[in-house]
N, C-alpha and C. Protein backbone atom coordinates (compact mmCIF):
# COMPACT_ATOMS: atom_id res chain seq x y z
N UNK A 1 -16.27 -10.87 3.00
CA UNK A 1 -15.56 -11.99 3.58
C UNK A 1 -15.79 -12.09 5.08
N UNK A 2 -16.70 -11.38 5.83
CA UNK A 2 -16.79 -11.18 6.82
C UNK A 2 -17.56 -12.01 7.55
N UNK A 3 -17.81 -13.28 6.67
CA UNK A 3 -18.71 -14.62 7.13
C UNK A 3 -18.26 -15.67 6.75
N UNK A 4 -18.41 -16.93 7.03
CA UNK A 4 -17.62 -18.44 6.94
C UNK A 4 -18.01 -18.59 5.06
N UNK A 5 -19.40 -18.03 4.56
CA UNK A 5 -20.05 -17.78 3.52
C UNK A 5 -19.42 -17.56 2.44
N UNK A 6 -18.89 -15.78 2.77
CA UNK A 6 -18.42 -15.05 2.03
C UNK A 6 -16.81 -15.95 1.70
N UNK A 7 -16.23 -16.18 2.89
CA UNK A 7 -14.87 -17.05 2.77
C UNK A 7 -14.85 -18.09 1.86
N UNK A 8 -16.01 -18.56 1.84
CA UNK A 8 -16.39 -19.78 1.19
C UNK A 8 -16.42 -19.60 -0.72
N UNK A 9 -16.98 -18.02 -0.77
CA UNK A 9 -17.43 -17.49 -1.88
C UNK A 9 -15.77 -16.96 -2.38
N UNK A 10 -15.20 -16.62 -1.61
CA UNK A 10 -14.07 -15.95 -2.14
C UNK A 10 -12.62 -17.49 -2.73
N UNK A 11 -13.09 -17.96 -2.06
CA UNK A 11 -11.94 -19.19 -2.53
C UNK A 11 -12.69 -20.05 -3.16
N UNK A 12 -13.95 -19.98 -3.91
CA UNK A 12 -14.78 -20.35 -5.13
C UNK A 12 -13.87 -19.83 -6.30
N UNK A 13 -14.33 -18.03 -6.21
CA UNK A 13 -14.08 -17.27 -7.29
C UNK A 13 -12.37 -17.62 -7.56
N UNK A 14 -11.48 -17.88 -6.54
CA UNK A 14 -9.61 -17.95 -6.92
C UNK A 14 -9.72 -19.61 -7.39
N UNK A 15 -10.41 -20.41 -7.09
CA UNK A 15 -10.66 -21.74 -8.15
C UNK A 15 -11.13 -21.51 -9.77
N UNK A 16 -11.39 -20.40 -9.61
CA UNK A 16 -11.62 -20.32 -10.80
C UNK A 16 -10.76 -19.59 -11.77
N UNK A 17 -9.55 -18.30 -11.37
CA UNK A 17 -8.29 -18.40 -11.62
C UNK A 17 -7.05 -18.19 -10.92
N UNK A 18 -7.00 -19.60 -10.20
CA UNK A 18 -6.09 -20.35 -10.00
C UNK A 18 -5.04 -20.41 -10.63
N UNK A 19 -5.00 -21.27 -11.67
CA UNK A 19 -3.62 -21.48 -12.83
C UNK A 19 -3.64 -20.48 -13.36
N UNK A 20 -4.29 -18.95 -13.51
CA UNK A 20 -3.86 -18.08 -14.13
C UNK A 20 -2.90 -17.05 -13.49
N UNK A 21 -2.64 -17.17 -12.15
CA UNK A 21 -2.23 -16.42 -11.17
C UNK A 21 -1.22 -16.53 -10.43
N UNK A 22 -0.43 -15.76 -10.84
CA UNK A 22 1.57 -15.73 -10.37
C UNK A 22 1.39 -14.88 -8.57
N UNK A 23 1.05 -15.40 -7.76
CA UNK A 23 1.14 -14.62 -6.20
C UNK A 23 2.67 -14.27 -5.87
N UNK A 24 2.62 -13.31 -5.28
CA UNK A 24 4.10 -12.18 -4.91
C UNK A 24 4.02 -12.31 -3.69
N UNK A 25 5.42 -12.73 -3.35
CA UNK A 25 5.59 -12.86 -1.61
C UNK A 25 6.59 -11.49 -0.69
N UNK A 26 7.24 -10.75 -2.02
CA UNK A 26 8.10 -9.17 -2.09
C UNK A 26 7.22 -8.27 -2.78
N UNK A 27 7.47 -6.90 -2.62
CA UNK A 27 6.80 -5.98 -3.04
C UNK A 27 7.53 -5.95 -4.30
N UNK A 28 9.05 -5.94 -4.94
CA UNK A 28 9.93 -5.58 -6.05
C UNK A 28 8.92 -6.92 -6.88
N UNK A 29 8.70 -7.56 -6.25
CA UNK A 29 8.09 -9.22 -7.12
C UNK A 29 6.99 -8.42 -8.88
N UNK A 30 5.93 -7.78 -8.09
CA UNK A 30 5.26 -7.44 -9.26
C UNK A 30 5.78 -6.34 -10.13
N UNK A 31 6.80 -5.24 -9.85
CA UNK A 31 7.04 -4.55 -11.29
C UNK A 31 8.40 -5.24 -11.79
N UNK A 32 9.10 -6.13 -11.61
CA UNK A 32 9.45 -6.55 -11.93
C UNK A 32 8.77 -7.98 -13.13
N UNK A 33 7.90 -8.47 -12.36
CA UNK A 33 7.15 -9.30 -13.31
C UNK A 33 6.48 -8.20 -14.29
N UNK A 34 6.18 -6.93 -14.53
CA UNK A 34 5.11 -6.52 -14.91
C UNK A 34 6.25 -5.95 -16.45
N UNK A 35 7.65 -6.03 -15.90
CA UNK A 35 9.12 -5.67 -17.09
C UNK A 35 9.19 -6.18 -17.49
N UNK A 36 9.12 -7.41 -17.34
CA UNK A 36 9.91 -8.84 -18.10
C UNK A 36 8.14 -9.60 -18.47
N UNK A 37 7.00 -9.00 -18.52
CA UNK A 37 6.02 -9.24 -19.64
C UNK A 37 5.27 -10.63 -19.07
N UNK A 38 5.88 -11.18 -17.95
CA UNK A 38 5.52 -12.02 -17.41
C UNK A 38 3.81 -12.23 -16.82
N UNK A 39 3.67 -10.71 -16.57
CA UNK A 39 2.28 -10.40 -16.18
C UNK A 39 1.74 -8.96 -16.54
N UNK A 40 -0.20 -9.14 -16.96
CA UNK A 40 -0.70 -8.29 -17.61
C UNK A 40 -0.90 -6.98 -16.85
N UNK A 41 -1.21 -7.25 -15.88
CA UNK A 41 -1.72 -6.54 -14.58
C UNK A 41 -1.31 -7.22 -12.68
N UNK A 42 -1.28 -6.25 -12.22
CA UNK A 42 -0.50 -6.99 -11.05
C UNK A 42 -0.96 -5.84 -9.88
N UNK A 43 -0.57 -6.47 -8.66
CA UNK A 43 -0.93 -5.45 -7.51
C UNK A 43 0.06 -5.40 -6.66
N UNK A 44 0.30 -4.07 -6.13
CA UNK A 44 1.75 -4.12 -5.44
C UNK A 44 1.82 -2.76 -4.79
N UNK A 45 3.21 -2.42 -4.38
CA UNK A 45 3.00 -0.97 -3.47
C UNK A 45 3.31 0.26 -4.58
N UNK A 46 2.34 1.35 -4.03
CA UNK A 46 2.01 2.17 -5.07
C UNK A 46 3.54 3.17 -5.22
N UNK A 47 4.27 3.02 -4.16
CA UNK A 47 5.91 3.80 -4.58
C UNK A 47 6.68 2.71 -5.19
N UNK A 48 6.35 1.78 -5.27
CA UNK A 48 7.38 0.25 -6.34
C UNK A 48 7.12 1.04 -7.94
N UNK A 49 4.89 0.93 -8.16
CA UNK A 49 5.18 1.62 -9.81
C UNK A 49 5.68 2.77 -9.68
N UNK A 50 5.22 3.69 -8.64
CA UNK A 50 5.75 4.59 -9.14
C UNK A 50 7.13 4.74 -9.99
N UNK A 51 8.16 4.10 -8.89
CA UNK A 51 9.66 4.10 -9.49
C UNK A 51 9.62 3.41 -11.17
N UNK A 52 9.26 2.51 -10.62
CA UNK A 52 8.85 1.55 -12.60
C UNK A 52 8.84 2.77 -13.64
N UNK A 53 7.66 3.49 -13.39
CA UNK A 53 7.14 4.63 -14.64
C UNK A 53 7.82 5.81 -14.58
N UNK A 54 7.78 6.52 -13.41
CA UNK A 54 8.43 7.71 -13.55
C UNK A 54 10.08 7.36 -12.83
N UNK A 55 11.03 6.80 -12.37
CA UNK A 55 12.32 6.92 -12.48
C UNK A 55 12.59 5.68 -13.69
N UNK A 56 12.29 5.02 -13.92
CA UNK A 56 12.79 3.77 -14.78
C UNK A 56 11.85 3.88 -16.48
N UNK A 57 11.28 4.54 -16.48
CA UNK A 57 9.94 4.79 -17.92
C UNK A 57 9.80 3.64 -18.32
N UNK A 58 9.50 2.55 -17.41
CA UNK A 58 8.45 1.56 -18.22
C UNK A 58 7.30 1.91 -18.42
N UNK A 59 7.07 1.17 -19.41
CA UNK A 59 5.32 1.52 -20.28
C UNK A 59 4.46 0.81 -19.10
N UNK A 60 4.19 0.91 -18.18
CA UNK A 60 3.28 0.47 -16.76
C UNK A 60 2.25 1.81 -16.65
N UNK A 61 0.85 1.83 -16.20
CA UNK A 61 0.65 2.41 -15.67
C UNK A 61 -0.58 2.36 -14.62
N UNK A 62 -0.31 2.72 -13.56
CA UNK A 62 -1.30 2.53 -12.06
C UNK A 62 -2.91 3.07 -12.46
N UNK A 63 -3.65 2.26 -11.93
CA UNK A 63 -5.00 2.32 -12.02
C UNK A 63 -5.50 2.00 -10.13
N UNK A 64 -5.60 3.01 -9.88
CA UNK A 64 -5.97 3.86 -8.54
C UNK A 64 -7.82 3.24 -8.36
N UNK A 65 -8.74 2.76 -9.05
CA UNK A 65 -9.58 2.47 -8.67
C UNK A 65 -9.61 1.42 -7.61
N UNK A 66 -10.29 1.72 -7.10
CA UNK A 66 -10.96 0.55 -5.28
C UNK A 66 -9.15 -0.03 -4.96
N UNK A 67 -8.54 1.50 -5.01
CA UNK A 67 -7.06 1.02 -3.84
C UNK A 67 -7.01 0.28 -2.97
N UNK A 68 -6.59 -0.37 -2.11
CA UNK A 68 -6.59 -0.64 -1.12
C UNK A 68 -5.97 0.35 -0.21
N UNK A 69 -6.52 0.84 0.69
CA UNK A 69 -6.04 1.94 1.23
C UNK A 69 -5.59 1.39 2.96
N UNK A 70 -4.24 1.15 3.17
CA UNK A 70 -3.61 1.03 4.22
C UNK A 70 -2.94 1.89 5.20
N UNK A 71 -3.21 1.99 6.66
CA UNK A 71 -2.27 2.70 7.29
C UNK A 71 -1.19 2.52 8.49
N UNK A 72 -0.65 3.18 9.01
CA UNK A 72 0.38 2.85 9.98
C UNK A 72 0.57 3.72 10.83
N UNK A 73 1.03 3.41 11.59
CA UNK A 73 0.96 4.22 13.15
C UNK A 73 2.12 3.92 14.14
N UNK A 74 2.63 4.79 14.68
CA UNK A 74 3.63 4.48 16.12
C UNK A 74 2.82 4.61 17.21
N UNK A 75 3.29 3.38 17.84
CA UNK A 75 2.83 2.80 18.94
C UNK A 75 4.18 3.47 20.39
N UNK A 76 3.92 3.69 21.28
CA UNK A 76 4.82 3.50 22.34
C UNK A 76 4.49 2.51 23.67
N UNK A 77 5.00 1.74 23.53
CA UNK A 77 4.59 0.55 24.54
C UNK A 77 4.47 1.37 26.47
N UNK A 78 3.41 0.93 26.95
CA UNK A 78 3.40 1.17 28.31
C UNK A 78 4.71 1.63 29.36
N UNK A 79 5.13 2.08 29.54
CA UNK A 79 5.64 2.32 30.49
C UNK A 79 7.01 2.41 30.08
N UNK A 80 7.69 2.57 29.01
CA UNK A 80 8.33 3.04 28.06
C UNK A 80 9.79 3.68 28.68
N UNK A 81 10.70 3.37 28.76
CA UNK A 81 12.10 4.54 29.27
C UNK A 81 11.71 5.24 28.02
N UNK A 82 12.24 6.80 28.86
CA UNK A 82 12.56 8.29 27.73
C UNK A 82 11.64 8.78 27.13
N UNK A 83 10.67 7.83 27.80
CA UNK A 83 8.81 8.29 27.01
C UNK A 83 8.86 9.84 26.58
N UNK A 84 9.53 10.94 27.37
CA UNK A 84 9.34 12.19 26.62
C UNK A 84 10.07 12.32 25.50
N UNK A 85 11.40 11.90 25.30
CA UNK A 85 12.16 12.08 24.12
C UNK A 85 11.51 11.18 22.75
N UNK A 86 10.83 9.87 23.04
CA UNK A 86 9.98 9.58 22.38
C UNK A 86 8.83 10.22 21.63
N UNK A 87 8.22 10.76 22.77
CA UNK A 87 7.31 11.61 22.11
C UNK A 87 7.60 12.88 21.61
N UNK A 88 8.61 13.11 21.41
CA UNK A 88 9.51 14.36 20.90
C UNK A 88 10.06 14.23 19.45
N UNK A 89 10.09 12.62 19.32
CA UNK A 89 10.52 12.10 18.09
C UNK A 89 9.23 11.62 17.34
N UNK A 90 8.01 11.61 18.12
CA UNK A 90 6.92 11.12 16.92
C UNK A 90 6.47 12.47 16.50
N UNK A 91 6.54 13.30 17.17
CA UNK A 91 6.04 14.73 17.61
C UNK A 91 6.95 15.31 16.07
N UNK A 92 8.09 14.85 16.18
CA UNK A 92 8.84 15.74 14.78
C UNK A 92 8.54 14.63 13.78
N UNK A 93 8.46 13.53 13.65
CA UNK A 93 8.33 12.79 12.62
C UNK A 93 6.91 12.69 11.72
N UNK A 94 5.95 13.15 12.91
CA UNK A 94 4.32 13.44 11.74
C UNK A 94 4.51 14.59 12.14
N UNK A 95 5.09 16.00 11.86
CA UNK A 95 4.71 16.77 11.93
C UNK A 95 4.18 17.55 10.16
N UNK A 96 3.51 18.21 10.14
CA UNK A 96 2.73 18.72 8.77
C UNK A 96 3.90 18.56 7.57
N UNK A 97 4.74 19.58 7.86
CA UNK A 97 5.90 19.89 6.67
C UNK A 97 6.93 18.52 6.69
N UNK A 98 6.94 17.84 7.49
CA UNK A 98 7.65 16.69 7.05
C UNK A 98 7.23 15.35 6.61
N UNK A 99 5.67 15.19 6.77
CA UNK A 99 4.94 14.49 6.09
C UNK A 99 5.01 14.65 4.88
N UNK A 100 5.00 16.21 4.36
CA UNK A 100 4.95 16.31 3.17
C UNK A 100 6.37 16.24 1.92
N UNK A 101 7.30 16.64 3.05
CA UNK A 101 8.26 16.25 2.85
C UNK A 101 9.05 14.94 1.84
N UNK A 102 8.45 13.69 2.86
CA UNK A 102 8.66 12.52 2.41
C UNK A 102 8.45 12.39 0.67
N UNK A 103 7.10 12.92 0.05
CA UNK A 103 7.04 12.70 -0.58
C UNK A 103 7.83 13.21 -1.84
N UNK A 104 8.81 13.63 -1.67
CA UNK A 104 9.63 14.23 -2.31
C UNK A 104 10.72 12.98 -2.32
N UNK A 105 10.74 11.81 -2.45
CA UNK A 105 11.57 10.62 -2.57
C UNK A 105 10.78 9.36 -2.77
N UNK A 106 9.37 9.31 -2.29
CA UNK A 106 8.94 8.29 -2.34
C UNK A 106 6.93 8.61 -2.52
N UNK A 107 6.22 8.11 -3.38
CA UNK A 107 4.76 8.04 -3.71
C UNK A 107 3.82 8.27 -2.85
N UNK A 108 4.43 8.11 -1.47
CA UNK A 108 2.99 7.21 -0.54
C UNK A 108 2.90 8.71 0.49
N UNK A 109 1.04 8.45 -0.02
CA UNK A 109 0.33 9.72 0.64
C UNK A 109 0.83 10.57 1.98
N UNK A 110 0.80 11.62 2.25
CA UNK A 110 1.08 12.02 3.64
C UNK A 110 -0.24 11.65 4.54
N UNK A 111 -0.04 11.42 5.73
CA UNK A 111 -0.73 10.50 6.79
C UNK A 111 -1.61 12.12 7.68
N UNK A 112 -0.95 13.09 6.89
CA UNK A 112 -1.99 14.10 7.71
C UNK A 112 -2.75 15.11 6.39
N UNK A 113 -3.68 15.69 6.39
CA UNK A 113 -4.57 16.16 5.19
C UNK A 113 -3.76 17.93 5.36
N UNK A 114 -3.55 17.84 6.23
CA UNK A 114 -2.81 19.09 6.13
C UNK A 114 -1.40 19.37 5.73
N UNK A 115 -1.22 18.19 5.26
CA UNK A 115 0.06 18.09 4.04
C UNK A 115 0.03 18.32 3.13
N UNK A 116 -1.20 17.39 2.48
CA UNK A 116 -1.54 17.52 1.46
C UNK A 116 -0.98 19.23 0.54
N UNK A 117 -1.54 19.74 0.82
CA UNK A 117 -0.85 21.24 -0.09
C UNK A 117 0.32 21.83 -0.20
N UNK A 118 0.75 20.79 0.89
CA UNK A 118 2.62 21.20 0.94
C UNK A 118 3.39 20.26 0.34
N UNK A 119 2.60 19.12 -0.37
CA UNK A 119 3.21 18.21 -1.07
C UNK A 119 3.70 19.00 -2.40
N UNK A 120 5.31 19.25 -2.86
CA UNK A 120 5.94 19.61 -3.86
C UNK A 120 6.41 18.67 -4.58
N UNK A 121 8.23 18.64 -5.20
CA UNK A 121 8.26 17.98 -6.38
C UNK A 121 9.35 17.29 -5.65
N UNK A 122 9.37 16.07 -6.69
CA UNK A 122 9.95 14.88 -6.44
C UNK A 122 11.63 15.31 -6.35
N UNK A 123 12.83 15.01 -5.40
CA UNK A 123 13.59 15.47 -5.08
C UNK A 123 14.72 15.30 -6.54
N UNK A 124 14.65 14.70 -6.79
CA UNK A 124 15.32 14.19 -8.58
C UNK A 124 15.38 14.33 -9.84
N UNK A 125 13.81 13.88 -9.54
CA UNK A 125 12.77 14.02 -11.29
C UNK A 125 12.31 15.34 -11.11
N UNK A 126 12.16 16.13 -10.46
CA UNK A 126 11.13 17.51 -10.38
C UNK A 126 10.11 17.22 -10.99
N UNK A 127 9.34 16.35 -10.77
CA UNK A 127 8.12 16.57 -11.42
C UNK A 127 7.18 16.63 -9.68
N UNK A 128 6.05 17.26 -10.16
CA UNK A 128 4.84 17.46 -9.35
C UNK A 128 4.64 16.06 -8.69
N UNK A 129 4.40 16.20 -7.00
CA UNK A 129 4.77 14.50 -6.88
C UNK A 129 2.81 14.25 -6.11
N UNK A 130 2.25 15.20 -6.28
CA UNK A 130 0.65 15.62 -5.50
C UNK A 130 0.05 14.30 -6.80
N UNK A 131 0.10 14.57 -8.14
CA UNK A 131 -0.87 13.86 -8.67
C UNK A 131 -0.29 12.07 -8.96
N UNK A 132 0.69 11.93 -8.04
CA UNK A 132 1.14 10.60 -7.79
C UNK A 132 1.00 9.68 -6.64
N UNK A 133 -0.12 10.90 -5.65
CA UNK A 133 -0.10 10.46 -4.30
C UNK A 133 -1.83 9.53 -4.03
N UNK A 134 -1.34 8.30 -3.50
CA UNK A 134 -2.88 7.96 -3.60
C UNK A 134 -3.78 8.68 -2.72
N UNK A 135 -3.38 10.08 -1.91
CA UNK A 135 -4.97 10.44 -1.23
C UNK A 135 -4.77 11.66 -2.37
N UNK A 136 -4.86 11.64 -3.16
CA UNK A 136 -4.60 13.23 -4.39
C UNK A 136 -6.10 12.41 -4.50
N UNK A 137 -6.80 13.51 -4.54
CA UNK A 137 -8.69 13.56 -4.84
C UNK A 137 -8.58 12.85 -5.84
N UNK A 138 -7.73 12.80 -7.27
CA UNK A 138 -8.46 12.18 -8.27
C UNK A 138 -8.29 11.21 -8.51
N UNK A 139 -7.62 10.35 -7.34
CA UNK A 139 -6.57 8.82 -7.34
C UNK A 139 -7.50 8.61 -6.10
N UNK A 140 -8.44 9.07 -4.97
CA UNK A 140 -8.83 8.80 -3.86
C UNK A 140 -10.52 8.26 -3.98
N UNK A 141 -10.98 8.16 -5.55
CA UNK A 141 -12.47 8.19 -5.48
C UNK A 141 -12.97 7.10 -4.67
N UNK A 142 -12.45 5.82 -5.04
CA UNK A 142 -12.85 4.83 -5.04
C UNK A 142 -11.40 3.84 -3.79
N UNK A 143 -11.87 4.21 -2.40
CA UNK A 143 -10.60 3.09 -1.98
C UNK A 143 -11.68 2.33 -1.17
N UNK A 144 -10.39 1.36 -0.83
CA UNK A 144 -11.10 -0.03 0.49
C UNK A 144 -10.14 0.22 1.65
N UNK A 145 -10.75 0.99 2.64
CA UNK A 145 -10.12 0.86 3.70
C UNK A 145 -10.28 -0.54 4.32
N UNK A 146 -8.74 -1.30 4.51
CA UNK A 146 -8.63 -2.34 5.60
C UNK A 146 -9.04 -2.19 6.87
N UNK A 147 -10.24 -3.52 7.16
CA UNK A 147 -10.77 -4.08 8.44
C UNK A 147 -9.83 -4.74 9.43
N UNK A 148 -9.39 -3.80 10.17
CA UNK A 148 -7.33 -3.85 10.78
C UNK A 148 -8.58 -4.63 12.20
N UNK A 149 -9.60 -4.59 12.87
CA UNK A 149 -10.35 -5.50 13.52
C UNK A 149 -10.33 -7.05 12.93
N UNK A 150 -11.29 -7.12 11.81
CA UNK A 150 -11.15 -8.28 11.36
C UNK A 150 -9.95 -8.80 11.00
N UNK A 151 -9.41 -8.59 10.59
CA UNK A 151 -8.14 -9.39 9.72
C UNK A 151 -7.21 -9.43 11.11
N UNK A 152 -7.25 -8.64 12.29
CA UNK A 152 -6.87 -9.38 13.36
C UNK A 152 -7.12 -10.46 13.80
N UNK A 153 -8.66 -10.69 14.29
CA UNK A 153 -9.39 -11.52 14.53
C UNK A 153 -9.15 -12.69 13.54
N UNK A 154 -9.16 -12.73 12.72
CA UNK A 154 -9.07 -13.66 11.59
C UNK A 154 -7.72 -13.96 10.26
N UNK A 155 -6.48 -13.11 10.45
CA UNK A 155 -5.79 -13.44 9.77
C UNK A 155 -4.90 -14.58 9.88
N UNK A 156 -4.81 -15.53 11.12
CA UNK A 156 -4.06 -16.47 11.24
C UNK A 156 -5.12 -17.82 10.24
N UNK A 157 -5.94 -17.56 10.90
CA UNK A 157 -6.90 -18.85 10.21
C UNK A 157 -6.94 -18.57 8.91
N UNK A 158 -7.07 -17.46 8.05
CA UNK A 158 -7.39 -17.38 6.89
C UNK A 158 -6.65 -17.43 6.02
N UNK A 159 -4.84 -17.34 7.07
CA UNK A 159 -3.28 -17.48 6.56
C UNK A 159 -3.34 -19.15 6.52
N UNK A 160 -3.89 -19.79 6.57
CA UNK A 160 -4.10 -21.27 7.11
C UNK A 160 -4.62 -21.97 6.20
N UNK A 161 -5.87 -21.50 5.67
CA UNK A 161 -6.94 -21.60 4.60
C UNK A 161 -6.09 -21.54 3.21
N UNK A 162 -5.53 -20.29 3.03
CA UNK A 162 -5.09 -19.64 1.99
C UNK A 162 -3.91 -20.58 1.42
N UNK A 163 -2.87 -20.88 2.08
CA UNK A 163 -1.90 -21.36 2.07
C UNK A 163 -2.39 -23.25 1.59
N UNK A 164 -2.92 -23.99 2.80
CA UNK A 164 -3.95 -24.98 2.26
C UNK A 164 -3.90 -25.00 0.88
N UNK A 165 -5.44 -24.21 0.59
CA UNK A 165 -5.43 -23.93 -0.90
C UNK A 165 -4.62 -24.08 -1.68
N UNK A 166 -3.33 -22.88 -1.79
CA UNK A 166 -2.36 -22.85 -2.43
C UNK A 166 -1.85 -23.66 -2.62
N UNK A 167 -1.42 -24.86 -2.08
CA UNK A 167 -0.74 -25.94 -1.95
C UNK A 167 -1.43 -27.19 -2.67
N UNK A 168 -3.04 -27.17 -3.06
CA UNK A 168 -3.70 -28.38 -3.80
C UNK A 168 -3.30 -28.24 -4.84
């Protein structure tokens, strides 16, 4: 999509299913549609199925090929009051054991690789929460890291396009 071309090519291929396609504007939007049978397959945040399958046992289950693989980051703006206590608080908040931590309530990968092995069990369910995590090696073969450049550069216009579309 990284050309007027490809843009061109990609809102070809959604003309073509168009009327087959329920778009989600909430993350709860797709396992909820995916309960009530409304839809076959759907895309959404990977701690939403989780909850679906393993706290709720719907018959759902995640297919980890070409993820989309997203990330996030704290920012501290320039010139910042308390800048040290700030950095005292990002300083404990990615630190190794509490990255790994998290995942003991919620799906989504730890943001440092040196978590990874300290990832244990889910604080509730006790089950093993490593082979639920999308950077777990055997859920990680195949991702798409987001072009956080491009889709800067270009997400207003293509929010513009899209919407357009949507609307014929």
């Amino acid at each position: 999509m990284s050309t007027d071309a490809g843009i061109k090519q990609a809102f070809a291929k959604l003309d073509t299913i168009k009327d087959q396609v329920i778009w989600w504007t909430a993350g709860a939007q797709t396992p909820q549609l995916l309960a009530d049978g409304e839809v076959v397959v759907g895309s959404t945040y990977n701690g939403r199925l989780f909850s679906m399958i393993a706290e709720d046992n719907q018959p759902v289950a995640m297919l980890w090929d070409w993820q989309v693989f997203d990330l996030d980051g704290w920012v501290i703006p320039k010139g910042s009051k308390n800048k040290h206590e700030v950095l005292k608080f990002v300083q404990f908040a990615t630190d190794t054991q509490r990255l790994a931590d998290q995942a003991k309530y919620i799906s989504y990968g730890p943001a440092r690789n040196s978590s990874a092995p300290l990832v244990g069990k889910h604080a509730t369910l006790g089950i093993e929460m490593a082979p639920h995590m999308p950077t777990d090696p055997n859920n990680s073969k195949n991702t798409l890291l987001q072009n956080y450049n491009w889709w800067a550069d270009n997400r207003d216009d293509l929010d513009t396009k899209f919407n357009a579309w949507l609307a014929q």
